[in-house]
N, C-alpha and C. Protein backbone atom coordinates (compact mmCIF):
# COMPACT_ATOMS: atom_id res chain seq x y z
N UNK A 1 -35.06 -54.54 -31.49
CA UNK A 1 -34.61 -53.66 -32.52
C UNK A 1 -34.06 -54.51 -33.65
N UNK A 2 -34.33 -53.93 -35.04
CA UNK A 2 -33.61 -54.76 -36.02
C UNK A 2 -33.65 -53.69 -36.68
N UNK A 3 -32.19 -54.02 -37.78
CA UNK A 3 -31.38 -52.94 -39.06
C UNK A 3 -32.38 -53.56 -40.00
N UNK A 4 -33.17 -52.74 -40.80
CA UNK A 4 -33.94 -53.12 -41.89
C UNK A 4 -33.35 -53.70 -43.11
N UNK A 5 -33.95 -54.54 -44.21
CA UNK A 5 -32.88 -55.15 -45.05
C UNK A 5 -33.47 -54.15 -46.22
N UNK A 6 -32.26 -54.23 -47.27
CA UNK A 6 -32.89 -53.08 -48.67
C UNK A 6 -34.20 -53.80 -48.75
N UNK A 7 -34.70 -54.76 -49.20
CA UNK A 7 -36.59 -54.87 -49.13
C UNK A 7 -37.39 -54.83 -48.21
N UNK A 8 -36.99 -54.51 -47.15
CA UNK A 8 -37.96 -53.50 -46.31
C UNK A 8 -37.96 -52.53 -46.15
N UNK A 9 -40.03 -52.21 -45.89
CA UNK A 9 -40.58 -51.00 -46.30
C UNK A 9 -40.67 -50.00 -45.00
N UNK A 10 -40.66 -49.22 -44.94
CA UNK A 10 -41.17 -48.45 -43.42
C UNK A 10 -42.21 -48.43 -42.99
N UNK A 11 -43.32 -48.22 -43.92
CA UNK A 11 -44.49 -48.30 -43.93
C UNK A 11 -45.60 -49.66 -43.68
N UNK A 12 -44.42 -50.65 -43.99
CA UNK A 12 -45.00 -52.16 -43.80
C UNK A 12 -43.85 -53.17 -42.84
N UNK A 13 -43.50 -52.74 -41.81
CA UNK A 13 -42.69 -53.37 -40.75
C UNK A 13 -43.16 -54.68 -40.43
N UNK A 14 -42.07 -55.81 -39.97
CA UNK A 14 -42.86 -57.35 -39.63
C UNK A 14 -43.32 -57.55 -38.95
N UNK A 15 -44.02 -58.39 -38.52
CA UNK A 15 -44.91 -58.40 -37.06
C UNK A 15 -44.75 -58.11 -35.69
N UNK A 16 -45.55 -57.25 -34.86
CA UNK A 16 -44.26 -57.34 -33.93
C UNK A 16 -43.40 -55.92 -33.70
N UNK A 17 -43.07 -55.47 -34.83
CA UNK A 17 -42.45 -54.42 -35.04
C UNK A 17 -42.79 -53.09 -35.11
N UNK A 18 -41.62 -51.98 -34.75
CA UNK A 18 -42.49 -50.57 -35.15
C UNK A 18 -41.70 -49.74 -36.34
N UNK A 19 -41.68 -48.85 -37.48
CA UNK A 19 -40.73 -47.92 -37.69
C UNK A 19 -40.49 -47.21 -37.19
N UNK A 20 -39.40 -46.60 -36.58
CA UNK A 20 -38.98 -45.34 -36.04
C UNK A 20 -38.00 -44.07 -36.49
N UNK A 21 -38.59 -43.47 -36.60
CA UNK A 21 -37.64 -42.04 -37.12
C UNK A 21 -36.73 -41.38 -36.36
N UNK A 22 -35.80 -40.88 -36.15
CA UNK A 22 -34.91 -39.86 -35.05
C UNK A 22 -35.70 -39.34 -34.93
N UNK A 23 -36.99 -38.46 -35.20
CA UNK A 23 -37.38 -37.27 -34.91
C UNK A 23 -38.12 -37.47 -34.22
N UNK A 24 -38.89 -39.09 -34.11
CA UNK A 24 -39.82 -39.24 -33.14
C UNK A 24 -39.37 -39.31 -31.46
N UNK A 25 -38.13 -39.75 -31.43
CA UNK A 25 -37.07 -39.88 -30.61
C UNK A 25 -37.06 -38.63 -29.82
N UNK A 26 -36.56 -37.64 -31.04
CA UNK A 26 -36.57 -36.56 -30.15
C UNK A 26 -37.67 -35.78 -29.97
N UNK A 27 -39.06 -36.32 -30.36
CA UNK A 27 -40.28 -35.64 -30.02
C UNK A 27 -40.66 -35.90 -28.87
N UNK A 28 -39.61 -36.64 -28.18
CA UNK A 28 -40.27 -37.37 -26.87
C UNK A 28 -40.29 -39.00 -27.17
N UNK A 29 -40.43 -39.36 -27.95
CA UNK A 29 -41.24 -40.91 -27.78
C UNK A 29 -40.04 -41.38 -27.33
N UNK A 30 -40.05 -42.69 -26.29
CA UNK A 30 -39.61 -43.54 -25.27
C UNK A 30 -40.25 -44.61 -25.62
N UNK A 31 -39.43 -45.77 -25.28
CA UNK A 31 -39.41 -47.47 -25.49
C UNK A 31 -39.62 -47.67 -24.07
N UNK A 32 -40.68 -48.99 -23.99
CA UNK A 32 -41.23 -49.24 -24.90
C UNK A 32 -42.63 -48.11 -25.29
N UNK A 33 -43.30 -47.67 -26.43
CA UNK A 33 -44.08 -46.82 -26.34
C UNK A 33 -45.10 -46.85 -25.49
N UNK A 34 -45.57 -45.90 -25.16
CA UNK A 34 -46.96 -45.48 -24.63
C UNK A 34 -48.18 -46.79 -24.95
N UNK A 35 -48.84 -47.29 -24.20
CA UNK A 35 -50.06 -48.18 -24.81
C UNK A 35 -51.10 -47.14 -25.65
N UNK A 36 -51.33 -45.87 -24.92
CA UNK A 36 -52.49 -44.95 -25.56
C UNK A 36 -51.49 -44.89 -26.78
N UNK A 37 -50.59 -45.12 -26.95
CA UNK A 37 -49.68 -44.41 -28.79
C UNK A 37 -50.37 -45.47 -29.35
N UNK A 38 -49.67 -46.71 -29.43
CA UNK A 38 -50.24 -48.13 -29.82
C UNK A 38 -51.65 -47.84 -30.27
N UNK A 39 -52.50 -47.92 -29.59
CA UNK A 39 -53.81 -48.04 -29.23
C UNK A 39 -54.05 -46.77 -30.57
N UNK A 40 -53.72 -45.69 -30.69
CA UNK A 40 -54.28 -44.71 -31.42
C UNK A 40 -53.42 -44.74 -33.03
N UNK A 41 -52.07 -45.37 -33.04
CA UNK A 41 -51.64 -45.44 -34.20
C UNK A 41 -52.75 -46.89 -35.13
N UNK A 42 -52.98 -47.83 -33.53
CA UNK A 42 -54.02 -49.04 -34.70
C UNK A 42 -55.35 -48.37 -35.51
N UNK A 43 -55.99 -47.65 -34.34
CA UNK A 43 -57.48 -46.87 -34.70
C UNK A 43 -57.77 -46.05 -35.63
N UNK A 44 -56.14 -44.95 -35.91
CA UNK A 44 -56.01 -44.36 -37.35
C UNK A 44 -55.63 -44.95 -37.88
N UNK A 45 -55.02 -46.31 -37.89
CA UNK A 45 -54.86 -46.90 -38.81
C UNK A 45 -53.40 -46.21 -40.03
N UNK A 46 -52.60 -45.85 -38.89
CA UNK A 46 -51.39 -45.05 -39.87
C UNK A 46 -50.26 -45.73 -39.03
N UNK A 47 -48.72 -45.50 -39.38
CA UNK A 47 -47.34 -46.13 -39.05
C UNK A 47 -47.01 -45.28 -38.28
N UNK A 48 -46.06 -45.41 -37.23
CA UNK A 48 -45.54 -44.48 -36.46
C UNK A 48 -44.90 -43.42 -37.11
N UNK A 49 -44.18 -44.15 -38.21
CA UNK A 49 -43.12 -43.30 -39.02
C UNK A 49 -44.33 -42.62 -39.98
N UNK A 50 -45.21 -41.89 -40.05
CA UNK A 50 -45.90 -41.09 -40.36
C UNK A 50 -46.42 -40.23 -39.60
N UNK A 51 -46.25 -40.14 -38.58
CA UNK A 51 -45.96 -39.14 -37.60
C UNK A 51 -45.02 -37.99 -38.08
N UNK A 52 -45.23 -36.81 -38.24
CA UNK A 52 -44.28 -35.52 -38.30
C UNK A 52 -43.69 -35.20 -36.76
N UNK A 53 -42.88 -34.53 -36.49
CA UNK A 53 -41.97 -34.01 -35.20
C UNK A 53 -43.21 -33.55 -34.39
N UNK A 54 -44.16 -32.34 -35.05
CA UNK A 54 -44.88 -31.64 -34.49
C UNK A 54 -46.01 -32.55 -33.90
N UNK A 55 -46.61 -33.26 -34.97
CA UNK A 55 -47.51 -34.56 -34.39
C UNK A 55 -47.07 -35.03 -32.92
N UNK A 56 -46.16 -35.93 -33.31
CA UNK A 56 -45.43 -37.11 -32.44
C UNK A 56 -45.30 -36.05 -30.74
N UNK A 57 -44.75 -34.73 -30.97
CA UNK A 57 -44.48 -34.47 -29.91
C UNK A 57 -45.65 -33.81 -29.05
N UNK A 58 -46.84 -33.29 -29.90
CA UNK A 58 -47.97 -33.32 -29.07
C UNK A 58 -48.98 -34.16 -28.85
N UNK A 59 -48.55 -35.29 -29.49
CA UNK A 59 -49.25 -36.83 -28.98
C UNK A 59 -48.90 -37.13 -27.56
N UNK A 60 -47.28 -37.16 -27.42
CA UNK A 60 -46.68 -37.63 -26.37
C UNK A 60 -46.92 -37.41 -25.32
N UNK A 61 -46.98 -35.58 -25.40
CA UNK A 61 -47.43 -34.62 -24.35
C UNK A 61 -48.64 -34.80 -23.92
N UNK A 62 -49.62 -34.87 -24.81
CA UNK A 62 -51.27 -35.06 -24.40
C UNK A 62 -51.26 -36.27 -23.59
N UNK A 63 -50.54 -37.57 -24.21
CA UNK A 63 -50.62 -38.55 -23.07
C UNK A 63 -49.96 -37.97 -21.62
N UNK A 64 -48.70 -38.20 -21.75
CA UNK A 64 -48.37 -36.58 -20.07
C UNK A 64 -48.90 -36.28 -19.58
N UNK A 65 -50.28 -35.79 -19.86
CA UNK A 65 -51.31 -34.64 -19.15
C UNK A 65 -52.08 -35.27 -18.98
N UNK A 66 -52.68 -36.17 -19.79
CA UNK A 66 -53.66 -37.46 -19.15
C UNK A 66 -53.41 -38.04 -17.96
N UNK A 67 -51.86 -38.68 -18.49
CA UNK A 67 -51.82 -39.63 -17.34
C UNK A 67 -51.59 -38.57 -16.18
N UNK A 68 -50.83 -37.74 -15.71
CA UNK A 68 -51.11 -36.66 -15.20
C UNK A 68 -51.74 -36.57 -14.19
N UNK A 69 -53.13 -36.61 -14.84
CA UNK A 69 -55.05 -35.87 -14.12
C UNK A 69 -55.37 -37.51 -14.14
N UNK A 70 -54.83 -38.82 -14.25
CA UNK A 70 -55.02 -39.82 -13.70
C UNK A 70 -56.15 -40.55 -14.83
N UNK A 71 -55.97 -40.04 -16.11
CA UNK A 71 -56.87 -40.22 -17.03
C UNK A 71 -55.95 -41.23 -18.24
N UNK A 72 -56.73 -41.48 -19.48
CA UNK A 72 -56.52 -42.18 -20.59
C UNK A 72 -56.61 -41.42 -21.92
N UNK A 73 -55.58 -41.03 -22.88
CA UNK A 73 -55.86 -40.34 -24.35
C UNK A 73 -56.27 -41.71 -24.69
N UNK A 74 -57.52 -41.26 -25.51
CA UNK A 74 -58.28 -42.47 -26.02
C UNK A 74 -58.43 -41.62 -27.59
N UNK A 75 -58.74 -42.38 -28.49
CA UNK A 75 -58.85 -41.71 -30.05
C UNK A 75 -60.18 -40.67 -30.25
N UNK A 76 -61.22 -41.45 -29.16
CA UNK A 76 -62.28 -39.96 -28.81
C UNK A 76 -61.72 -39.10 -28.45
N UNK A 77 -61.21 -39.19 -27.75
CA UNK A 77 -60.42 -37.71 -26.99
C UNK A 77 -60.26 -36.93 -28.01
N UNK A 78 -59.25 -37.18 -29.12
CA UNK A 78 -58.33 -36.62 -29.33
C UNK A 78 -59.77 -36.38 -30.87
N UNK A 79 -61.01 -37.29 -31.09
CA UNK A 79 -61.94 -36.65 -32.24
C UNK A 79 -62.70 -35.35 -31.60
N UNK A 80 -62.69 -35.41 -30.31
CA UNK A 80 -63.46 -34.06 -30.04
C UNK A 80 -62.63 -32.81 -29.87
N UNK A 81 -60.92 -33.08 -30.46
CA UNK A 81 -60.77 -31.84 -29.58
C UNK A 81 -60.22 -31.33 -31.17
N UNK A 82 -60.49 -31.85 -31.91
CA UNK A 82 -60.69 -31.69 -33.56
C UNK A 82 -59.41 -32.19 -34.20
């Protein structure tokens, strides 16, 4: 964990690093994250902290139910189910 300095961006964190919002917190997300989160925030190619509450917390869940039924949210998954 690190306190960001006034010239850092949220959107452009240092290597290594994630942004995190309270809301993702309370959408569920847990440290260290999910690998399927990782894995699907690189593939869209977006920041964690662009995640909305509603997003983040049915990301979390879908992984839940994967792992669950003994399965993987993969970024197909989640293109076929629109």
């Amino acid at each position: 964990m690190k306190v960001p300095k006034r010239s850092d961006w949220a959107g452009l964190p240092p290597p290594g690093y994630l942004t995190v919002c309270e809301t993702s917190l309370r959408a569920g997300l847990r440290f260290p994250p999910p690998a399927e989160l990782v894995e699907l925030l690189k593939r869209c190619r977006v920041s964690l902290s662009q995640f909305s509450y509603r997003v983040m917390s049915v990301t979390v869940g879908l992984i839940a139910l994967f792992r669950d039924h003994g399965a993987v949210l993969t970024h197909e998954h989640l293109s076929r189910m629109g």
